[in-house]
Protein backbone atom coordinates (compact mmCIF):
# COMPACT_ATOMS: atom_id res chain seq x y z
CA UNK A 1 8.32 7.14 -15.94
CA UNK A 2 11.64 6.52 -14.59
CA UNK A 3 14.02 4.20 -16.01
CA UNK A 4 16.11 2.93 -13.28
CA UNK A 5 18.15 0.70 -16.48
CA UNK A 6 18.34 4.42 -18.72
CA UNK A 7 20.09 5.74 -15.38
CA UNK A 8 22.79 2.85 -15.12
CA UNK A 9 23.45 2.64 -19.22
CA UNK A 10 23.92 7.05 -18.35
CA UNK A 11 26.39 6.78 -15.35
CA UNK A 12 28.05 3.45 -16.99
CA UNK A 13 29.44 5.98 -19.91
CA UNK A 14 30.27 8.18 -17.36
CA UNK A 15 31.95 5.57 -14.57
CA UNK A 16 33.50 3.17 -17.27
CA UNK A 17 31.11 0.72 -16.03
CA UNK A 18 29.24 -2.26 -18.30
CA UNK A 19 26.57 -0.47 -20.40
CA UNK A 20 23.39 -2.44 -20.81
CA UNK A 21 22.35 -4.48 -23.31
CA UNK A 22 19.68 -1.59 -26.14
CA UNK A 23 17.02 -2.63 -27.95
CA UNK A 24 15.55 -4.42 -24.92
CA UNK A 25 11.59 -5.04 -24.77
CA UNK A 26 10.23 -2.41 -22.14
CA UNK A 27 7.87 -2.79 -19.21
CA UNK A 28 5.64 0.21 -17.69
CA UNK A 29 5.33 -0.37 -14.06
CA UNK A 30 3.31 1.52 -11.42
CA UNK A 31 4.39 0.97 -7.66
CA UNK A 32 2.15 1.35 -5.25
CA UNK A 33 3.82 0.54 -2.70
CA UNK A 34 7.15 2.35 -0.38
CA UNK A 35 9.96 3.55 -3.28
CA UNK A 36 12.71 1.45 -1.56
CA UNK A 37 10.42 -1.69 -2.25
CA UNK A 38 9.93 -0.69 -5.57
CA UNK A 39 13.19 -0.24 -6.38
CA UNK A 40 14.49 -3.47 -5.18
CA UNK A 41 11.87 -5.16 -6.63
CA UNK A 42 13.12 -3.40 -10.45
CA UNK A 43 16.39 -3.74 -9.29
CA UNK A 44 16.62 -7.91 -8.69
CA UNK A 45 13.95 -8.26 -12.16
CA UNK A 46 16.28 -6.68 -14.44
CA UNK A 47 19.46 -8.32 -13.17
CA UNK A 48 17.84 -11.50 -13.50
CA UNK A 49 15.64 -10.63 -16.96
CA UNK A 50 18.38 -8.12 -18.97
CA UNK A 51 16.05 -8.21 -21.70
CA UNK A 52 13.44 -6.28 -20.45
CA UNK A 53 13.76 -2.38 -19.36
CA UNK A 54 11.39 -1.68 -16.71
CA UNK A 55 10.01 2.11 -16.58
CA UNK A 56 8.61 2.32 -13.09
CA UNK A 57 6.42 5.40 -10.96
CA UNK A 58 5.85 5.24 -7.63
CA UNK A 59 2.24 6.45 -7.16
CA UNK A 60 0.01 6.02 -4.08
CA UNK A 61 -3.65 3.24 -4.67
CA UNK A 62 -6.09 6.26 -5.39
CA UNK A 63 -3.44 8.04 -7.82
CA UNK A 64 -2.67 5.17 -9.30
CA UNK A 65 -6.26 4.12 -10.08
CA UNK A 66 -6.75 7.40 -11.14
CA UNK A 67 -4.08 7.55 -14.03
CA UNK A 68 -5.28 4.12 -15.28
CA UNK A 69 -9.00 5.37 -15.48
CA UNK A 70 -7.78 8.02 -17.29
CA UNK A 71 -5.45 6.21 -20.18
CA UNK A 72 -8.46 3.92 -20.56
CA UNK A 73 -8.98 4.26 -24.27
CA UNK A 74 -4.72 4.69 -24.93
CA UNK A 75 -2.81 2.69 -21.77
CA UNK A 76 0.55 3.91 -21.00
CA UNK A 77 0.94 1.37 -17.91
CA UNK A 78 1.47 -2.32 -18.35
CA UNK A 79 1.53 -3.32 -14.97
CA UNK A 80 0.57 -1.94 -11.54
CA UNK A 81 1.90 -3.72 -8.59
CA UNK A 82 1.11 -3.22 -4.17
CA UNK A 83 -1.07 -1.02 -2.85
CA UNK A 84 -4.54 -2.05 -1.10
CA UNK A 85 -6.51 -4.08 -2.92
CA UNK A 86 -9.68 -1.72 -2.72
CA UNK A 87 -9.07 0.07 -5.87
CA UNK A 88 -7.69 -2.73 -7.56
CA UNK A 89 -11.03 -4.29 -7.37
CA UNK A 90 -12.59 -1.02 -8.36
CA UNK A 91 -9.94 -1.16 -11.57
CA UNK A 92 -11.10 -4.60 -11.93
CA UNK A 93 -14.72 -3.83 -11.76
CA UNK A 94 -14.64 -1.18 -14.24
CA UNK A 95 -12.69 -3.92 -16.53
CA UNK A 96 -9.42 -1.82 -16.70
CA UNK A 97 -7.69 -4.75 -15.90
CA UNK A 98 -6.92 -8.11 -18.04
CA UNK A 99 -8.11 -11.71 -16.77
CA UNK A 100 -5.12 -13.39 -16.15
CA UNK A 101 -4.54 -16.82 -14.43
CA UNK A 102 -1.07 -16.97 -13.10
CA UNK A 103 0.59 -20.80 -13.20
CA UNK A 104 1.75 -18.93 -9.80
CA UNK A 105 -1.24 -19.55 -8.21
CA UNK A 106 -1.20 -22.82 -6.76
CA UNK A 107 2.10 -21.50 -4.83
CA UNK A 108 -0.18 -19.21 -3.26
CA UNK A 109 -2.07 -18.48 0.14
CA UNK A 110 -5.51 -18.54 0.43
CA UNK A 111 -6.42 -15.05 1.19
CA UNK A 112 -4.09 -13.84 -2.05
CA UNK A 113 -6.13 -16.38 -4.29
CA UNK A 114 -9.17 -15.35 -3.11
CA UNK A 115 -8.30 -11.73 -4.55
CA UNK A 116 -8.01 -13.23 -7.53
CA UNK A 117 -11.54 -15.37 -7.24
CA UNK A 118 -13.53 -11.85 -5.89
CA UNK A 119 -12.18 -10.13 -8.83
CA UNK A 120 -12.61 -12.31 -11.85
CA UNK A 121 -8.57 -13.20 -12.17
CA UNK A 122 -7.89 -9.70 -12.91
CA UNK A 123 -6.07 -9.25 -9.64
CA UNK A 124 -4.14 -10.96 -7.43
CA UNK A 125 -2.51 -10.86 -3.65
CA UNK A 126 0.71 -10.13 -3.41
CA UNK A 127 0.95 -9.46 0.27
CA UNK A 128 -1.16 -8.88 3.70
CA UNK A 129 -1.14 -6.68 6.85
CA UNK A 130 -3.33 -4.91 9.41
CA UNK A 131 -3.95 -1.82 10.30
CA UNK A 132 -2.95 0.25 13.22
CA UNK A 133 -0.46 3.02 14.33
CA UNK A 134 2.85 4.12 15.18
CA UNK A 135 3.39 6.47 18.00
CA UNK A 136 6.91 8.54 19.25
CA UNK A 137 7.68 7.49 22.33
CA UNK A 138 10.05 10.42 22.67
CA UNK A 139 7.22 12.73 21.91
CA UNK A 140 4.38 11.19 23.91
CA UNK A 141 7.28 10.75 27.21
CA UNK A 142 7.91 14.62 26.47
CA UNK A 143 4.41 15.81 26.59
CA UNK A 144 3.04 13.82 29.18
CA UNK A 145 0.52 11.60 26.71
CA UNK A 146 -0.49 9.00 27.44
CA UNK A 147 -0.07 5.97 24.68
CA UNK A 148 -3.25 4.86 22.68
CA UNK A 149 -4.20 1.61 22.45
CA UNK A 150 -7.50 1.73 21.10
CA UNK A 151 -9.76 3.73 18.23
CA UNK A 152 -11.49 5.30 20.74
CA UNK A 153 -7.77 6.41 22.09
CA UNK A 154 -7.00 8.56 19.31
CA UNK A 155 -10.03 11.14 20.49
CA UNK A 156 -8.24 12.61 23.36
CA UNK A 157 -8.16 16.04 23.75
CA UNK A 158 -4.14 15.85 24.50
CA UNK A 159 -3.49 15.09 20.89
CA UNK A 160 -4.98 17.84 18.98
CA UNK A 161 -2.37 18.22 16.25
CA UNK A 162 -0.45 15.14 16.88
CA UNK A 163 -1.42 13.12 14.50
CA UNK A 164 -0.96 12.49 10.68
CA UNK A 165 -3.11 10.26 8.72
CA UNK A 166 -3.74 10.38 4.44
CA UNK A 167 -6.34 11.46 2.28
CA UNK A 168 -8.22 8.27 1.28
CA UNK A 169 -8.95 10.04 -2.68
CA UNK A 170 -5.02 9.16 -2.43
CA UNK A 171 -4.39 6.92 -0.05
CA UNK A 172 -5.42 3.26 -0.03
CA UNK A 173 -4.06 2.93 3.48
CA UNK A 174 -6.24 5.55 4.31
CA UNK A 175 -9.38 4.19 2.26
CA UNK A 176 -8.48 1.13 4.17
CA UNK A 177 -9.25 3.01 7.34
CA UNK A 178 -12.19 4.77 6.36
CA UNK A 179 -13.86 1.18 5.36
CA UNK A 180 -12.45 -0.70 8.41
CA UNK A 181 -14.26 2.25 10.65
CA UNK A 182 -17.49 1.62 9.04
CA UNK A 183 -17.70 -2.24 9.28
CA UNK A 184 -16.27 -1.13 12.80
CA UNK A 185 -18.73 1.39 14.01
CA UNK A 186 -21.26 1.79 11.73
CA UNK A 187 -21.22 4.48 8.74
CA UNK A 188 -23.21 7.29 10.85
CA UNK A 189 -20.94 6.27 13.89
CA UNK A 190 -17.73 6.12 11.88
CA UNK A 191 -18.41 9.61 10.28
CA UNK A 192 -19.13 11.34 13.58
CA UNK A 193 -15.78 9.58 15.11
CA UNK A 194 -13.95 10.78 12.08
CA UNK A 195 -15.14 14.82 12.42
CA UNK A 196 -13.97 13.68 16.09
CA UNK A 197 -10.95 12.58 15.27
CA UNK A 198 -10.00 16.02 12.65
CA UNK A 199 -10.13 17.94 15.71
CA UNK A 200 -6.47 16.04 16.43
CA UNK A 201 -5.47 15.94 12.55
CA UNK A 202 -2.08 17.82 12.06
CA UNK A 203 -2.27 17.10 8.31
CA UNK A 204 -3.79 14.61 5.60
CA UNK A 205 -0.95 13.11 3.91
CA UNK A 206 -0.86 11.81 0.04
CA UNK A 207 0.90 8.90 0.94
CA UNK A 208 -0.44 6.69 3.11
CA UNK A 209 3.10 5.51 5.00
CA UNK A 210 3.88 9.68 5.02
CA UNK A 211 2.63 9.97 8.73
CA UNK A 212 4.82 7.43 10.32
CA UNK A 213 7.75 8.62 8.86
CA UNK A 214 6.58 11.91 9.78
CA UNK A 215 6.58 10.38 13.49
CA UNK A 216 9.80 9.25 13.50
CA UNK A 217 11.32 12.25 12.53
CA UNK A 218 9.50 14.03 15.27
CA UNK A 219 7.49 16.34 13.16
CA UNK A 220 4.07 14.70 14.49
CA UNK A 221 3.16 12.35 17.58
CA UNK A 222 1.38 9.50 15.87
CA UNK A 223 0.64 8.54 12.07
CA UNK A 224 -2.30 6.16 11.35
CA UNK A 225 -0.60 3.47 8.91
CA UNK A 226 -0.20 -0.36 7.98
CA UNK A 227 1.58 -1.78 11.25
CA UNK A 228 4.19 -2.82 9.07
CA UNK A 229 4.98 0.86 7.99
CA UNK A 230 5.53 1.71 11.43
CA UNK A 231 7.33 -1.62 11.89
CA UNK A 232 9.85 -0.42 8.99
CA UNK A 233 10.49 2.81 11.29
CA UNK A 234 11.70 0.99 14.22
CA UNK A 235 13.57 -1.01 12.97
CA UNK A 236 15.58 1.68 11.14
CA UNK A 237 16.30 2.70 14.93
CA UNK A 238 13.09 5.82 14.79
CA UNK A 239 11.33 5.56 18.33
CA UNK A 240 8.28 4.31 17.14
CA UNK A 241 5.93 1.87 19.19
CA UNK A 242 3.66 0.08 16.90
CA UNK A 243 0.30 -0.48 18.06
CA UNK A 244 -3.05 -2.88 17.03
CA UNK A 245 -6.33 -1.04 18.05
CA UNK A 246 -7.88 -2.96 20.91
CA UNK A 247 -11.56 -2.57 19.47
CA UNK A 248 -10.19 -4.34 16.46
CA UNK A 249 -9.05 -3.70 12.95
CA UNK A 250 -8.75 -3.84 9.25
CA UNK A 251 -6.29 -5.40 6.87
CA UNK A 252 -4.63 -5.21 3.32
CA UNK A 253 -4.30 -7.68 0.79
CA UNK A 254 -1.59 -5.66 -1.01
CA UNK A 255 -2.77 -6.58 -4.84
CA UNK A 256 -1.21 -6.79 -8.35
CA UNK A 257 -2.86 -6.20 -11.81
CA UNK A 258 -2.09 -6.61 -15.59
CA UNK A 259 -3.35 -3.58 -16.98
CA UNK A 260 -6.53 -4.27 -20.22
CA UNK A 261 -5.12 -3.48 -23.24
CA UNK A 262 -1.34 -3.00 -22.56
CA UNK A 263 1.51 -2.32 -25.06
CA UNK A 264 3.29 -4.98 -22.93
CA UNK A 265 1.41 -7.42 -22.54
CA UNK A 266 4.14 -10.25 -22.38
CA UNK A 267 6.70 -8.67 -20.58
CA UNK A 268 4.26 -8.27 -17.91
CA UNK A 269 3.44 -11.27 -17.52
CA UNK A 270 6.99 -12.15 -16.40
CA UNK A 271 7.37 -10.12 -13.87
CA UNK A 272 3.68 -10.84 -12.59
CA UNK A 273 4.79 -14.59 -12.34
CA UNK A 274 8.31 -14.15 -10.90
CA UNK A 275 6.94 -11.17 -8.42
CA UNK A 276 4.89 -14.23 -6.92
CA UNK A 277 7.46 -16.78 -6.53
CA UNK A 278 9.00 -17.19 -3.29
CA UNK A 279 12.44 -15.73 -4.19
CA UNK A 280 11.18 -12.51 -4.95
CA UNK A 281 8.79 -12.08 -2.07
CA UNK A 282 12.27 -12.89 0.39
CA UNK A 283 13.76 -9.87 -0.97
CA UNK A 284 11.07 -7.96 0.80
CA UNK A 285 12.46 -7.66 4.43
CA UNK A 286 15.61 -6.15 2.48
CA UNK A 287 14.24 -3.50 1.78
CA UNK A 288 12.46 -2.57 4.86
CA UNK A 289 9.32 -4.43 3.96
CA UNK A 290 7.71 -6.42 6.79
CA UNK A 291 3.97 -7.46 5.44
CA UNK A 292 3.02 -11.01 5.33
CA UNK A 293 4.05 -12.77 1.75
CA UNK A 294 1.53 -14.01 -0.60
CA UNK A 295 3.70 -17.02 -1.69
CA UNK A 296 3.11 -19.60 0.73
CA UNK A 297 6.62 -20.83 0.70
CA UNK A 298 8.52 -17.36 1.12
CA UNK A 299 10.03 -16.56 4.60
CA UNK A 300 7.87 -14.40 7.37
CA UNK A 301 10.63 -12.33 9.03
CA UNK A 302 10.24 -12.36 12.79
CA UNK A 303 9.58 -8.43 12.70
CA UNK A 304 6.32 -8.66 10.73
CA UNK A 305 3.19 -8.10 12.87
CA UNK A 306 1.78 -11.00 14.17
CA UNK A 307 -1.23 -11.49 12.74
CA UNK A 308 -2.74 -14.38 15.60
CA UNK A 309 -2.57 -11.53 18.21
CA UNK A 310 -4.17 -9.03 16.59
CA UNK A 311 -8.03 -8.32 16.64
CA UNK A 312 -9.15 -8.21 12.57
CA UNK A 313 -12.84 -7.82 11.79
CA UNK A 314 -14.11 -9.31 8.96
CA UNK A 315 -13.28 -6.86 6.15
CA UNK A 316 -15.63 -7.52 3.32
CA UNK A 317 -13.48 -6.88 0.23
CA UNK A 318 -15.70 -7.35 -2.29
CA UNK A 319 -18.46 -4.83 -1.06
CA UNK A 320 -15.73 -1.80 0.21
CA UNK A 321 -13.55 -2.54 -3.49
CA UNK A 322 -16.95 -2.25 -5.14
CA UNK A 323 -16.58 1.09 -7.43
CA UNK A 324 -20.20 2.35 -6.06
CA UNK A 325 -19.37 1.88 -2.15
CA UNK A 326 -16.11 3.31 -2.74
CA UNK A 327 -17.48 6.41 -4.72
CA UNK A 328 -20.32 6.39 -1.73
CA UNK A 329 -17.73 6.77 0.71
CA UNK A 330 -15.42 8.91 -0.75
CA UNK A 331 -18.09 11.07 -1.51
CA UNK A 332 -19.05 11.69 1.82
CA UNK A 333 -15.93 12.26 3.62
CA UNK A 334 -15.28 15.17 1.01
CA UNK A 335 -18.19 16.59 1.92
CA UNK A 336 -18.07 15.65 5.89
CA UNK A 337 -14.37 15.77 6.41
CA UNK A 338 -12.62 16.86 3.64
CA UNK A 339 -9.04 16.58 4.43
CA UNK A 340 -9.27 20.12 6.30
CA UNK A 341 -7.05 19.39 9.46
CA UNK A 342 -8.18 21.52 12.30
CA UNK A 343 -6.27 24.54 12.91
């Protein structure tokens, strides 16, 4: 894992600048969600908690379920923090997570405790957004498309190989859309929209924020993503129009997790209960994060979506986090779709 402290104590000897503190208690983090966030978030922990080292990795929902399934017996991770909260309720379900009952809690919105309530207190929200799409303007003004407002939108023959959206074995963003389009359409529906919709597919991503950054560098049309993602684009100057699918939607409740069995088990802990207060949810918007905070006293910045305008459905978390739907569904869009982008 990387050691963003090991790095500074390095360059210190180098620069002549204060070494840190050795002998510090360590914490393993996995960050699921955008590397900028992460760092800031190890960044402002450690300056504020010098005795702890945080190791972090930045893996995507699926990958990071996937590595804690796999240390099961002999954990290496002490923590995992963001991402959707799908597999984090699969994690929880398959008790690789610890019950924990944060003195945070009462702090918190109602949709993040609820998390916690589906799950058994062995996850928690840490924040919220829905799901949509970011688009080039430059591209779409270029090629004479027309901009998609809805689902059904996305079908038109005009944007074969414009758009980017991840593999949901990977992606929770894209699991996220996979789940939202059956509660949507229907599974039979939402399986003959999505072989539909791979006759546009440029590429399935890893990552599920890859296509909108692949957008705004012009290397694709449109990437299916959190609004927020594509949010975090324009306002780095990218012309990207975000965009809330008229049929209506799906949403995130970006989760956090103490990890069963951890070699860190205390050291966790703090940054579980400070990563919840309001403080550490403002630093957010710094670094190019625009979802909707958990803590119900931390500031919504006026670029975040807003939520009241946008159509959600009724995403049923507990059934679509549920290890045997997700396997269901997984299953069948390897066989049905399979990530193979049309040619």
């Amino acid at each position: 894992m990387m050691n963003i402290k090991s790095a500074a104590i390095a360059a210190g000897a180098v620069m002549g600048m204060p070494v840190l503190a050795a002998g510090a208690a360590e914490l393993n983090l996995i960050c699921s969600a955008d590397v900028v966030i992460c760092e800031k978030l190890v960044t402002e922990f450690e300056a504020g908690h010098s005795d702890i080292n945080v190791n972090m990795v930045r893996l995507s929902s699926g990958e990071a379920y996937a590595k804690i399934r796999a240390e099961g017996r002999n954990p290496q991770t002490d923590l995992w923090w963001g991402g959707t909260g799908d597999p984090h309720l699969q994690a929880a379900a398959d008790e690789l997570t610890s019950v924990y009952e944060s003195p945070m809690l009462a702090e918190l919105q109602d949709w993040a405790v609820e998390q916690a309530n589906v799950s058994g207190n062995r996850t928690v929200g840490v924040y919220s957004g829905a799901l949509g799409w970011g688009y080039n303007t430059q591209i779409f003004e270029q090629k004479g498309l027309e901009a998609p407002a809805c689902w059904a939108d996305l079908l038109n023959e005009g944007l074969k190989g414009e758009i980017q959206i991840a593999d949901p074995n990977s992606s929770g963003t894209a699991y996220t859309t996979l789940a939202t389009l059956v509660q949507l359409m229907g599974e039979d529906e939402a399986f003959e929209y999505l072989k539909g919709l791979n006759a546009n597919v440029a590429q399935y991503t890893k990552s599920g924020s890859a296509p909108v950054k692949a957008a705004a560098r012009g290397e694709t049309g449109l990437g299916i993503v959190f609004m927020h993602d594509a949010v975090s684009q324009s306002v780095e100057g990218f012309p990207i129009a975000v965009v809330a699918p008229c049929e209506g939607t799906g949403y995130e409740v970006g989760s956090m997790s103490l990890i069963e069995g951890a070699q860190n088990p205390d050291e966790a802990k703090v940054f579980y209960d400070w990563v919840l207060t309001a403080d550490a949810q403002n630093l957010m918007p710094e670094a190019g994060s625009f979802q909707i905070p958990s803590n119900k006293a931390a500031k919504v910045s006026d670029k975040v979506p807003d939520i009241s305008q946008i159509k959600l459905i009724d995403y049923d978390f507990a059934e679509y986090g549920s290890a045997d739907r997700r396997k269901e569904l997984l299953a069948r869009w390897d066989a049905e779709i399979g990530g193979r982008a049309a040619e």
